[in-house]
Protein backbone atom coordinates (compact mmCIF):
# COMPACT_ATOMS: atom_id res chain seq x y z
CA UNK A 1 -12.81 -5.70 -3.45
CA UNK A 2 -11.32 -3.37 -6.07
CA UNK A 3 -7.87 -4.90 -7.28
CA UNK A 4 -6.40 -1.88 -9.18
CA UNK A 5 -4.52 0.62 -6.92
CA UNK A 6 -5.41 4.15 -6.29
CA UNK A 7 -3.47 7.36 -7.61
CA UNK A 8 -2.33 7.67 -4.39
CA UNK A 9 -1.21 4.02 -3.48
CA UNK A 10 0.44 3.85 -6.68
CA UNK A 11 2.44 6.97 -5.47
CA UNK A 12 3.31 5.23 -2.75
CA UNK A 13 4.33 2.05 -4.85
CA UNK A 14 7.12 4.98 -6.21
CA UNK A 15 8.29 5.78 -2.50
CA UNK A 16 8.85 2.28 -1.67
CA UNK A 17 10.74 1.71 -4.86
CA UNK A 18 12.66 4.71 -4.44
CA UNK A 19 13.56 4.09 -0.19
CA UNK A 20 14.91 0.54 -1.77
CA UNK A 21 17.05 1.81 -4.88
CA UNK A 22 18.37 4.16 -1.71
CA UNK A 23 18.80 2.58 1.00
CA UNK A 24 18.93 -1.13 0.22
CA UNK A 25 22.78 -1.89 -0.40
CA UNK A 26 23.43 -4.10 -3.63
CA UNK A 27 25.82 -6.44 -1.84
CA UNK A 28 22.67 -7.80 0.47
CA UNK A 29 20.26 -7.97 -2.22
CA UNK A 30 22.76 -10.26 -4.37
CA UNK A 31 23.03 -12.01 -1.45
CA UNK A 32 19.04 -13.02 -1.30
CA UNK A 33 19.30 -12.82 -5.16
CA UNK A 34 21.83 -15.79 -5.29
CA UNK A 35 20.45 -17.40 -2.06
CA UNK A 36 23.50 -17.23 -0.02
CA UNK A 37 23.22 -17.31 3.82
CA UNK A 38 22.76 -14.32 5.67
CA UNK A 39 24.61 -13.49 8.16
CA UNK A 40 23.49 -11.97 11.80
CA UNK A 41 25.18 -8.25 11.02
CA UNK A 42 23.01 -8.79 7.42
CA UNK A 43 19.73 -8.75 9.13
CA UNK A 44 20.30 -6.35 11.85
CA UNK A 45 21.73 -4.12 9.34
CA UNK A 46 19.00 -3.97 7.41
CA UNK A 47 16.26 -4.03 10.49
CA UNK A 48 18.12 -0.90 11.74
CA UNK A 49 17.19 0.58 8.03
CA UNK A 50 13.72 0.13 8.33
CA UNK A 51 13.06 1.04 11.89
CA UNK A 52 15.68 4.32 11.27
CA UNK A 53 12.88 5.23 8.27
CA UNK A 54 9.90 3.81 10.56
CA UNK A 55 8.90 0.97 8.58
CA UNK A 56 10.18 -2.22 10.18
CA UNK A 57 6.81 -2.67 12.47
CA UNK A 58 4.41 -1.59 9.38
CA UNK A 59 1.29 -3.78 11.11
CA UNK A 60 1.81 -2.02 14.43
CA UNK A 61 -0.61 0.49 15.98
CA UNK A 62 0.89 4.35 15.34
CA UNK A 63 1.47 4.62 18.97
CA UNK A 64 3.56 1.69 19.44
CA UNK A 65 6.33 2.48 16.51
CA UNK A 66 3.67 1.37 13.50
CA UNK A 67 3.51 3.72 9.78
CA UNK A 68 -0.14 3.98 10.24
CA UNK A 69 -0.11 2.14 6.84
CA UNK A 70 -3.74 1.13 5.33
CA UNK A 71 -3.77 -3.07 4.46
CA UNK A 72 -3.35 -2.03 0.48
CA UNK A 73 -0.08 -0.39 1.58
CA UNK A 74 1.36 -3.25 3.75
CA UNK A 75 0.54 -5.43 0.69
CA UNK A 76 2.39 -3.16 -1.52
CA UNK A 77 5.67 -2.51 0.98
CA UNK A 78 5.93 -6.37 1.30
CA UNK A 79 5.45 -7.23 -2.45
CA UNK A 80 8.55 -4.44 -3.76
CA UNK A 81 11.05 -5.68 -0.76
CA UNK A 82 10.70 -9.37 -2.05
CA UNK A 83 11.07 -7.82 -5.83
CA UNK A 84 13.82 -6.05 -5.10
CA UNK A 85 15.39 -9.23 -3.22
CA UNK A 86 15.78 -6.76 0.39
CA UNK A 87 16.21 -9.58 3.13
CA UNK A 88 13.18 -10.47 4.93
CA UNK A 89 12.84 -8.89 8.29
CA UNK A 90 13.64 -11.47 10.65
CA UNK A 91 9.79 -12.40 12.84
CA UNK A 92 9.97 -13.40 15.73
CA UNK A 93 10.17 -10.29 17.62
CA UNK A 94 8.56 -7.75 15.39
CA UNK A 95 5.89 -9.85 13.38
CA UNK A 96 5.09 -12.58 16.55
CA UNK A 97 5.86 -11.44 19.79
CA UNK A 98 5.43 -7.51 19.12
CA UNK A 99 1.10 -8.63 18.20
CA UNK A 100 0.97 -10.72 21.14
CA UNK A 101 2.12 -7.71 23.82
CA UNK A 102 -0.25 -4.97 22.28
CA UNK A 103 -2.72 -6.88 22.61
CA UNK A 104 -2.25 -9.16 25.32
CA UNK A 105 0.43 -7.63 27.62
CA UNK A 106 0.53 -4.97 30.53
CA UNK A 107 1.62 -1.56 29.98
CA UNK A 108 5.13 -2.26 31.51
CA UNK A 109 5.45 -4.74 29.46
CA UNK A 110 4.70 -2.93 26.33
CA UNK A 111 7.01 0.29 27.21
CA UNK A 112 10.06 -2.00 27.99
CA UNK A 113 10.12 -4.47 25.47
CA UNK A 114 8.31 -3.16 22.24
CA UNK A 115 11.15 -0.26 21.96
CA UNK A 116 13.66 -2.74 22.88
CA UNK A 117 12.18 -5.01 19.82
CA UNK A 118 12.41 -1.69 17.37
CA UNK A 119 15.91 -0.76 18.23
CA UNK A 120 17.28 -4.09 17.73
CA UNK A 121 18.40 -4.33 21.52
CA UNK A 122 16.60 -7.48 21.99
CA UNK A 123 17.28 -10.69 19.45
CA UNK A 124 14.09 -12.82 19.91
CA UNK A 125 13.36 -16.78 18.74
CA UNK A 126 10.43 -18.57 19.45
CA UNK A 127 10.51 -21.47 21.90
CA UNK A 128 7.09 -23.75 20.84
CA UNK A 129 8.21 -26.87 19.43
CA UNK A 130 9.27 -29.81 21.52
CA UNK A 131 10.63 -33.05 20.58
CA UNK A 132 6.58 -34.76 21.63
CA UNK A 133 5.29 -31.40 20.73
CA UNK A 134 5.33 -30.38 17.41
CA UNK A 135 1.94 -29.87 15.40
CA UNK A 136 0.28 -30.84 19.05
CA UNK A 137 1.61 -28.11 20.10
CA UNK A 138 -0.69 -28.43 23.65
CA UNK A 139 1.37 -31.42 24.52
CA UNK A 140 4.27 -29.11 25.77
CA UNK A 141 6.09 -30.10 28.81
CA UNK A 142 8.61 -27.70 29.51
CA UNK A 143 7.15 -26.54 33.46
CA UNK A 144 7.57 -23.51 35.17
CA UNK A 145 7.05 -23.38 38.69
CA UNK A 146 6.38 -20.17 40.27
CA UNK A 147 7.98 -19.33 44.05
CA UNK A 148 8.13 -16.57 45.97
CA UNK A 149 11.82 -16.39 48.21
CA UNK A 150 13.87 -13.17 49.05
CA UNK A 151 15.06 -12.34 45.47
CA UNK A 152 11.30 -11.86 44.54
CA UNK A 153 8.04 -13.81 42.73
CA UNK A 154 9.29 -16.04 39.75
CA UNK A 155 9.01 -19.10 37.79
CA UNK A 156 11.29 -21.85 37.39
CA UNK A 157 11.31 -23.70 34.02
CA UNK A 158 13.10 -27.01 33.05
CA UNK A 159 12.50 -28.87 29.69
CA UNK A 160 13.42 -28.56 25.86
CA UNK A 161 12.83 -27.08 23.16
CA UNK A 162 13.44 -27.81 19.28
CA UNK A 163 13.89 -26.15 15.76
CA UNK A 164 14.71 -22.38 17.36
CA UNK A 165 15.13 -21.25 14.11
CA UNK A 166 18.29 -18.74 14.15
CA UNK A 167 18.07 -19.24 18.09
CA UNK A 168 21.79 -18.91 18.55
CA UNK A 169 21.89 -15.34 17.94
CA UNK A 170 19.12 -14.52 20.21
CA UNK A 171 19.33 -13.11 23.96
CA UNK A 172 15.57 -13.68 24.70
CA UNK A 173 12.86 -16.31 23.64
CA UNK A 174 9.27 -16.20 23.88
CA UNK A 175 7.95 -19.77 25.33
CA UNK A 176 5.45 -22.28 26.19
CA UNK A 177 5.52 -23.58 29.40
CA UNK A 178 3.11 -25.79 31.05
CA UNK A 179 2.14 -24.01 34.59
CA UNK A 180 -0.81 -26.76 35.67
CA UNK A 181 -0.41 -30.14 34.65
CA UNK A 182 -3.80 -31.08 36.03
CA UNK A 183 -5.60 -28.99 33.70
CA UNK A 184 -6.51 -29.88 30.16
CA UNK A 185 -4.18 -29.59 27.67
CA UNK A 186 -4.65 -26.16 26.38
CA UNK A 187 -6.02 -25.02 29.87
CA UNK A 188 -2.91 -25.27 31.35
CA UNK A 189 -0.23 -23.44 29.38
CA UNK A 190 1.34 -20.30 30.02
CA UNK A 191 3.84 -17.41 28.19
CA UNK A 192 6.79 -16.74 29.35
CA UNK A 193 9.30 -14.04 28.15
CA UNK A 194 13.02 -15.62 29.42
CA UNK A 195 16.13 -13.97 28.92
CA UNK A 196 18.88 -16.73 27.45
CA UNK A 197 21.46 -15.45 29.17
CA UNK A 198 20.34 -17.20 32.44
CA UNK A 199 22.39 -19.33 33.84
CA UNK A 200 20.73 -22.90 33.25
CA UNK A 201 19.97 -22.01 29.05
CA UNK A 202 21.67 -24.21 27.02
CA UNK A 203 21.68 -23.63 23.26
CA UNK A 204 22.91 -26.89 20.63
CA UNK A 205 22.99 -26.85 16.96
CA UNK A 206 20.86 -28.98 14.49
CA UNK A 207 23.05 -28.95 11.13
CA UNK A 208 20.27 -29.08 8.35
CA UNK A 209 20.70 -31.25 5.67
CA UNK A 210 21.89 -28.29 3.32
CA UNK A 211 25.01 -28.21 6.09
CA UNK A 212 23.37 -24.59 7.27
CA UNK A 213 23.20 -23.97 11.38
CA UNK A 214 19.42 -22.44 10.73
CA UNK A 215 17.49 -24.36 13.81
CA UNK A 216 18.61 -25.25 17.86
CA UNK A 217 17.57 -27.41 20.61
CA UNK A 218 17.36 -24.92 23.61
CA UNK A 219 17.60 -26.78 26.93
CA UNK A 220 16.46 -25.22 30.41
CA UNK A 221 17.99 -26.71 33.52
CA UNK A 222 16.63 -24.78 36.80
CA UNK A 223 16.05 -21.49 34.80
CA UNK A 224 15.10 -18.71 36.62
CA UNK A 225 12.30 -16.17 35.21
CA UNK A 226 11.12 -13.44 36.97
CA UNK A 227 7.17 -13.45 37.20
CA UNK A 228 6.86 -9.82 35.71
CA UNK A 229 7.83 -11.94 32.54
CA UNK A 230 4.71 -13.71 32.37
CA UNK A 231 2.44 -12.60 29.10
CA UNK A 232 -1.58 -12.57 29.96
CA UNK A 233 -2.95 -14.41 32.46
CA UNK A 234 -1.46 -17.90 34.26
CA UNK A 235 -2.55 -21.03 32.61
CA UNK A 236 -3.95 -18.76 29.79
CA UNK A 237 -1.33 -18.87 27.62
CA UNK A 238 -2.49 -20.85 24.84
CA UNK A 239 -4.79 -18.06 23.65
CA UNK A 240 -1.54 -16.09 23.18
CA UNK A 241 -0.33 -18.72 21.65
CA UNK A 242 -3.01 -19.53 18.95
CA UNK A 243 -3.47 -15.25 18.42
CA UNK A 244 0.70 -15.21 17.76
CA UNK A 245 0.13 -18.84 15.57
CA UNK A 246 -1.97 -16.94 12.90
CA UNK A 247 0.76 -14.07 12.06
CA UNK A 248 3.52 -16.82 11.66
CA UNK A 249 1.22 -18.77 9.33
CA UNK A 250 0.04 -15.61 7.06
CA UNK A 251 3.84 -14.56 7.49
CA UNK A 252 5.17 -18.46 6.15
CA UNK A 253 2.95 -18.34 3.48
CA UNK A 254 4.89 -15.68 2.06
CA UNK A 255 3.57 -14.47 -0.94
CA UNK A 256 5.79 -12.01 -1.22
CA UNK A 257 8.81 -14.39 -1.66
CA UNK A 258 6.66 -16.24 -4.46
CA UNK A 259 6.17 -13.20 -6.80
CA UNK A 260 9.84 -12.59 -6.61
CA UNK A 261 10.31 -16.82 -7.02
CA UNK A 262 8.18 -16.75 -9.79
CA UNK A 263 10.16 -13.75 -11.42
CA UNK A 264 13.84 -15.06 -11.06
CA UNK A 265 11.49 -18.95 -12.14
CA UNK A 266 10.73 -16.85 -15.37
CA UNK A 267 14.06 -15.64 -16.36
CA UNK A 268 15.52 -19.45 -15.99
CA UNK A 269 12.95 -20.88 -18.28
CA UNK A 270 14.00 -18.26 -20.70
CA UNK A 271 17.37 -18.57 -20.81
CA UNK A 272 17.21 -22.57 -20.53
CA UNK A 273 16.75 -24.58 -23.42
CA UNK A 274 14.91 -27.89 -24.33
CA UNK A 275 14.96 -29.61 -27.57
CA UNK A 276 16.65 -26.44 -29.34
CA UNK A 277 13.72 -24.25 -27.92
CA UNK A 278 13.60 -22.12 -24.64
CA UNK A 279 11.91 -24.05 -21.60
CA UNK A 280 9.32 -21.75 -21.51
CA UNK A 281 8.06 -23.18 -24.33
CA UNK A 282 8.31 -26.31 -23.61
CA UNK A 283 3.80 -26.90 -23.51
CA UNK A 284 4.23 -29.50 -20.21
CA UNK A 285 6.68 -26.94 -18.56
CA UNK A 286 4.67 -24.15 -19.51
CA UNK A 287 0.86 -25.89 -17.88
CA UNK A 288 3.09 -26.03 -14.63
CA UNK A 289 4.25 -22.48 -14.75
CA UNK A 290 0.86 -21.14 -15.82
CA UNK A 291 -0.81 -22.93 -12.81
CA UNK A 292 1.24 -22.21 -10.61
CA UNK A 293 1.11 -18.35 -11.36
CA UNK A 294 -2.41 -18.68 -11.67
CA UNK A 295 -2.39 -20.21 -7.80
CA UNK A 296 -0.45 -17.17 -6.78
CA UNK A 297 -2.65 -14.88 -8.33
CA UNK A 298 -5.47 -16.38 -6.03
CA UNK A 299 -3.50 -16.47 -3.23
CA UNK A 300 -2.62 -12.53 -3.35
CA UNK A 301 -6.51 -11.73 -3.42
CA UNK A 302 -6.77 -13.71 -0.54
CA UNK A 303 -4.08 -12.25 1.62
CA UNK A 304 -5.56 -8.35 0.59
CA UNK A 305 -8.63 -9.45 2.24
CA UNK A 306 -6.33 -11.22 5.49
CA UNK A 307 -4.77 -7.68 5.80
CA UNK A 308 -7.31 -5.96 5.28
CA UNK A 309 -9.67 -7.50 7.89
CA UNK A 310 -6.64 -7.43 10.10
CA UNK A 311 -6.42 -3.52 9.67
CA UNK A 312 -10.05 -3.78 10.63
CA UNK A 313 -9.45 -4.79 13.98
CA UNK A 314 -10.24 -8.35 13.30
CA UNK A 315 -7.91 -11.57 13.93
CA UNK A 316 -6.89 -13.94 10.90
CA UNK A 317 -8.58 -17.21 11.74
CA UNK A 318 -9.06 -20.16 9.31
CA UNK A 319 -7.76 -17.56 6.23
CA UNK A 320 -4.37 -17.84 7.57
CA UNK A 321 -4.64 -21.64 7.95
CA UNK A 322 -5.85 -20.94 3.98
CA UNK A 323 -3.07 -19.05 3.31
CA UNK A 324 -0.50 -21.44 5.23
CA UNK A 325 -1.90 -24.48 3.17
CA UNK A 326 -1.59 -22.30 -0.37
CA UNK A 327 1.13 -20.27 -0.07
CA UNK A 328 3.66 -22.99 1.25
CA UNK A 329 2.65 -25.65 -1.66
CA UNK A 330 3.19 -22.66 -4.24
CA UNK A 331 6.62 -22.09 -2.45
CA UNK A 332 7.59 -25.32 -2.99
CA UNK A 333 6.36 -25.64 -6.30
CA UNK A 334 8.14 -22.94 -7.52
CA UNK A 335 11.35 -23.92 -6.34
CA UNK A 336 10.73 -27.76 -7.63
CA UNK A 337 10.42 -25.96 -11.37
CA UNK A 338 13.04 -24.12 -10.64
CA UNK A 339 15.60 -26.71 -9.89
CA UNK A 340 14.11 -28.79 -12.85
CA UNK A 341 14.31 -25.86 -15.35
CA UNK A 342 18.32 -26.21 -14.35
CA UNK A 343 18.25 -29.79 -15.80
CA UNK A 344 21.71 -30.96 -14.43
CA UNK A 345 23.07 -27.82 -12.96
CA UNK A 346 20.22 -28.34 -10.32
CA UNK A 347 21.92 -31.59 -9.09
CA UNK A 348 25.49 -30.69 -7.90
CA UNK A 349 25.32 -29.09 -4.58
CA UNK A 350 27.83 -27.12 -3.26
CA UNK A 351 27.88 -26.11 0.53
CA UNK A 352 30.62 -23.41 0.67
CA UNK A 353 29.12 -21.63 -2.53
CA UNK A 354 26.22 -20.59 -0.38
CA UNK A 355 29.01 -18.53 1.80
CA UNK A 356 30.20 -14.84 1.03
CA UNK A 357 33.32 -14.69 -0.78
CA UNK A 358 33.25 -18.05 -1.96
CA UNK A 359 35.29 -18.36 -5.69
CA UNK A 360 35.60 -22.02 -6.47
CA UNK A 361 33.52 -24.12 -8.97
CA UNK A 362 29.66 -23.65 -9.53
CA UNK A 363 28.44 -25.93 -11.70
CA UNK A 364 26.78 -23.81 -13.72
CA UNK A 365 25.06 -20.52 -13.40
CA UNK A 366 25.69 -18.41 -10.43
CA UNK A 367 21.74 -18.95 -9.68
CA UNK A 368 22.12 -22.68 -10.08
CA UNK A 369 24.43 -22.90 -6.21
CA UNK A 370 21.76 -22.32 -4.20
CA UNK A 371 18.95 -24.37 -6.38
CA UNK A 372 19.07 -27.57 -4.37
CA UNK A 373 19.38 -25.67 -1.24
CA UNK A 374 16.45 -24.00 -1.94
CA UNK A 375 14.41 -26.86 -2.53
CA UNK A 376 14.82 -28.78 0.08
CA UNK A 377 14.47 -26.12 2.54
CA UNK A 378 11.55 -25.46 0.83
CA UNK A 379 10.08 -28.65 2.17
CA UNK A 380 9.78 -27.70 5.76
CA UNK A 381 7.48 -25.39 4.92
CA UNK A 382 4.22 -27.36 4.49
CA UNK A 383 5.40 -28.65 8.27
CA UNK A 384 6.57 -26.22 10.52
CA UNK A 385 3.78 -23.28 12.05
CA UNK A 386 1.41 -26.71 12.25
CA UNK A 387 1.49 -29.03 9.20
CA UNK A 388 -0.57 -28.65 6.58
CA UNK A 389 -2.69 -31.51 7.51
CA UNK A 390 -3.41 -30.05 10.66
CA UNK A 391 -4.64 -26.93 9.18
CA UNK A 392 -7.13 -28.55 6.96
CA UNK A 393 -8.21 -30.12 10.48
CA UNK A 394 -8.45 -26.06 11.63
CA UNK A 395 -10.41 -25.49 8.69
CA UNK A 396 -12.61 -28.26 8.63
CA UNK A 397 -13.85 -26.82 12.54
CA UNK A 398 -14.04 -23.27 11.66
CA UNK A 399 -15.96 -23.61 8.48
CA UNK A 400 -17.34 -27.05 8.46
CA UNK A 401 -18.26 -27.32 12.44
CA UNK A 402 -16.94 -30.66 11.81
């Protein structure tokens, strides 16, 4: 594969840059910049942006909404938003569910709900985990029981559901239910699309650590789902679920987010000082950053060839369990150096300086606020979208036949 970009993709390296020195207002990329919490009007604000220009769906076929862009140019698009600190578009609808109805769902399906996904009509989380179903995610026991009375064909679901990331702005949620619980495991699964304003949804905050209301349980008592909602074929869900499974785990590793990391990593071992000397040059602080840039140069040569055999028509199989493993323990290194390269400023940590507006104490730089917060957000990531471990198991049958 040829590294170096073309005349032309270089070109469009400039239309990127200039779209974002438009479009993308200052206020939200300090925001990202300092790491303080987005709110819901932040992200739709900026989703409206992108779909307005007709880049928010940039992996989606032409004739669905997508910019017809080649891999190389996804790559590029992806690599100047995180640069230029633009918030990340939010993926549950457009990079997970939006996949997962072109290629699995009916053409009703696709003409009502992919639009509704651009627009911004629809606010979409993702309803996998459960409380005995985490990494096993085949263990789900949320039910839906279909019946047929006067009102119409339709399922009704009961169960839970756990870590809905940013689940209490959304009105619908794309699930896992278990339709036959005589079948195997995986054989017995189906995907259900379920609006949350049904009566029976119950949505209850888990307060993270960092005090941030990030994740939900969602609880369904009696809901009722039409059947038209049902994605694929009964009892074949779990093939929807594995194809949706490797975009989140490309999408967590997020290599992206590490170049820009690394960049703001850089500037803090520069200005920070050991021993009368900058950090950076500092030779056991320096092998760490040097690795781990050296890691993330692997890992982008790896994702090119993800995208590109995606644009190819193929499906990301154990290369996105690769890039999962990779990208998420370069994420997390990163943002360990980081809060070590702030020596004691990285200790304090300050909930209400994550907030807009906020203009008491700091402790330090205004980088320094969100440095713990950061950090141990940061260590979700080798868990959630399947653990870590549990990829090397994907790998190991993939590859290895083992």
């Amino acid at each position: 594969m040829d590294l170096n970009f073309t005349p032309e993709e270089e070109a469009f390296r400039g239309e990127v840059r200039a779209f974002l020195a438009a479009k993308l207002p200052v206020r939200l990329s300090e925001k990202v910049r300092g790491g303080k919490i987005l709110e819901k009007a932040d992200m739709q604000a900026w989703h409206a942006t992108l779909n307005e220009r007709g880049w928010l769906a940039n992996h989606w076929p032409e004739q669905y909404g997508g910019p017809g862009w080649t891999a190389v140019e996804k790559f590029i698009f992806e690599h100047e938003c995180a640069l230029a600190f633009a918030p990340r578009i939010v993926p549950f609808g457009v990079n997970m569910l939006g996949p997962v109805l072109i290629k699995y769902g009916n053409e009703a399906q696709k003409q009502h709900w992919l639009p509704r996904i651009l627009n911004g009509a629809d606010w979409w989380c993702q309803g996998y985990s459960e409380p005995g179903a985490g990494s096993d995610l085949a263990a789900v026991k949320t039910s839906a029981v279909r019946g047929i009375d006067a009102q119409g064909d339709h399922y009704i679901v009961n169960g839970q559901k756990t870590w809905t990331t940013l689940g209490q702005h959304a009105n619908m949620i794309f699930c896992l239910v278990r339709t036959n619980r005589e079948a195997k495991k995986q054989e017995g699964i189906s995907f259900l699309l379920i609006d949350m304003t049904s009566p029976g949804v119950e949505v209850r905050p888990i307060i993270t650590l960092d005090g941030e209301h990030e994740v939900n349980e969602v609880f369904f008592s009696d809901v009722r789902v039409p059947a038209e909602n049902l994605v694929g074929e009964e009892n074949k869900g779990w093939t929807c679920a594995k194809y949706l499974l490797t975009y989140e785990r490309t999408n967590i590793a997020g290599v992206g987010f590490s170049v820009a990391a690394l960049e703001q990593l850089k500037g803090i071992a520069a200005s920070q000082t050991k021993n009368g000397k900058p950090l950076a040059e500092d030779p056991a602080f320096a092998a760490r950053l040097a690795r781990v840039e050296i890691d993330l140069e692997n890992m982008k040569t790896t994702n090119l060839r993800v995208i590109a055999a995606v644009a190819g028509g193929g499906v990301p199989g154990a290369e996105s369990s690769m890039l999962k493993i990779r990208g998420t323990e370069i994420r997390q290194e990163i943002s360990s150096l980081a809060r070590r390269a702030m020596g004691v400023y990285g200790r304090p940590f300050v909930a209400e300086a994550l907030k807009d507006g906020y203009t008491g104490e700091t402790f330090g730089p205004d980088y320094a606020s969100a440095a713990a917060s950061r950090y141990f957000n940061n260590r979700k990531l080798s868990i959630f979208g399947g653990s870590n471990e549990i990829q090397k198991n994907i790998i190991s049958k993939m590859i290895l036949g083992l």
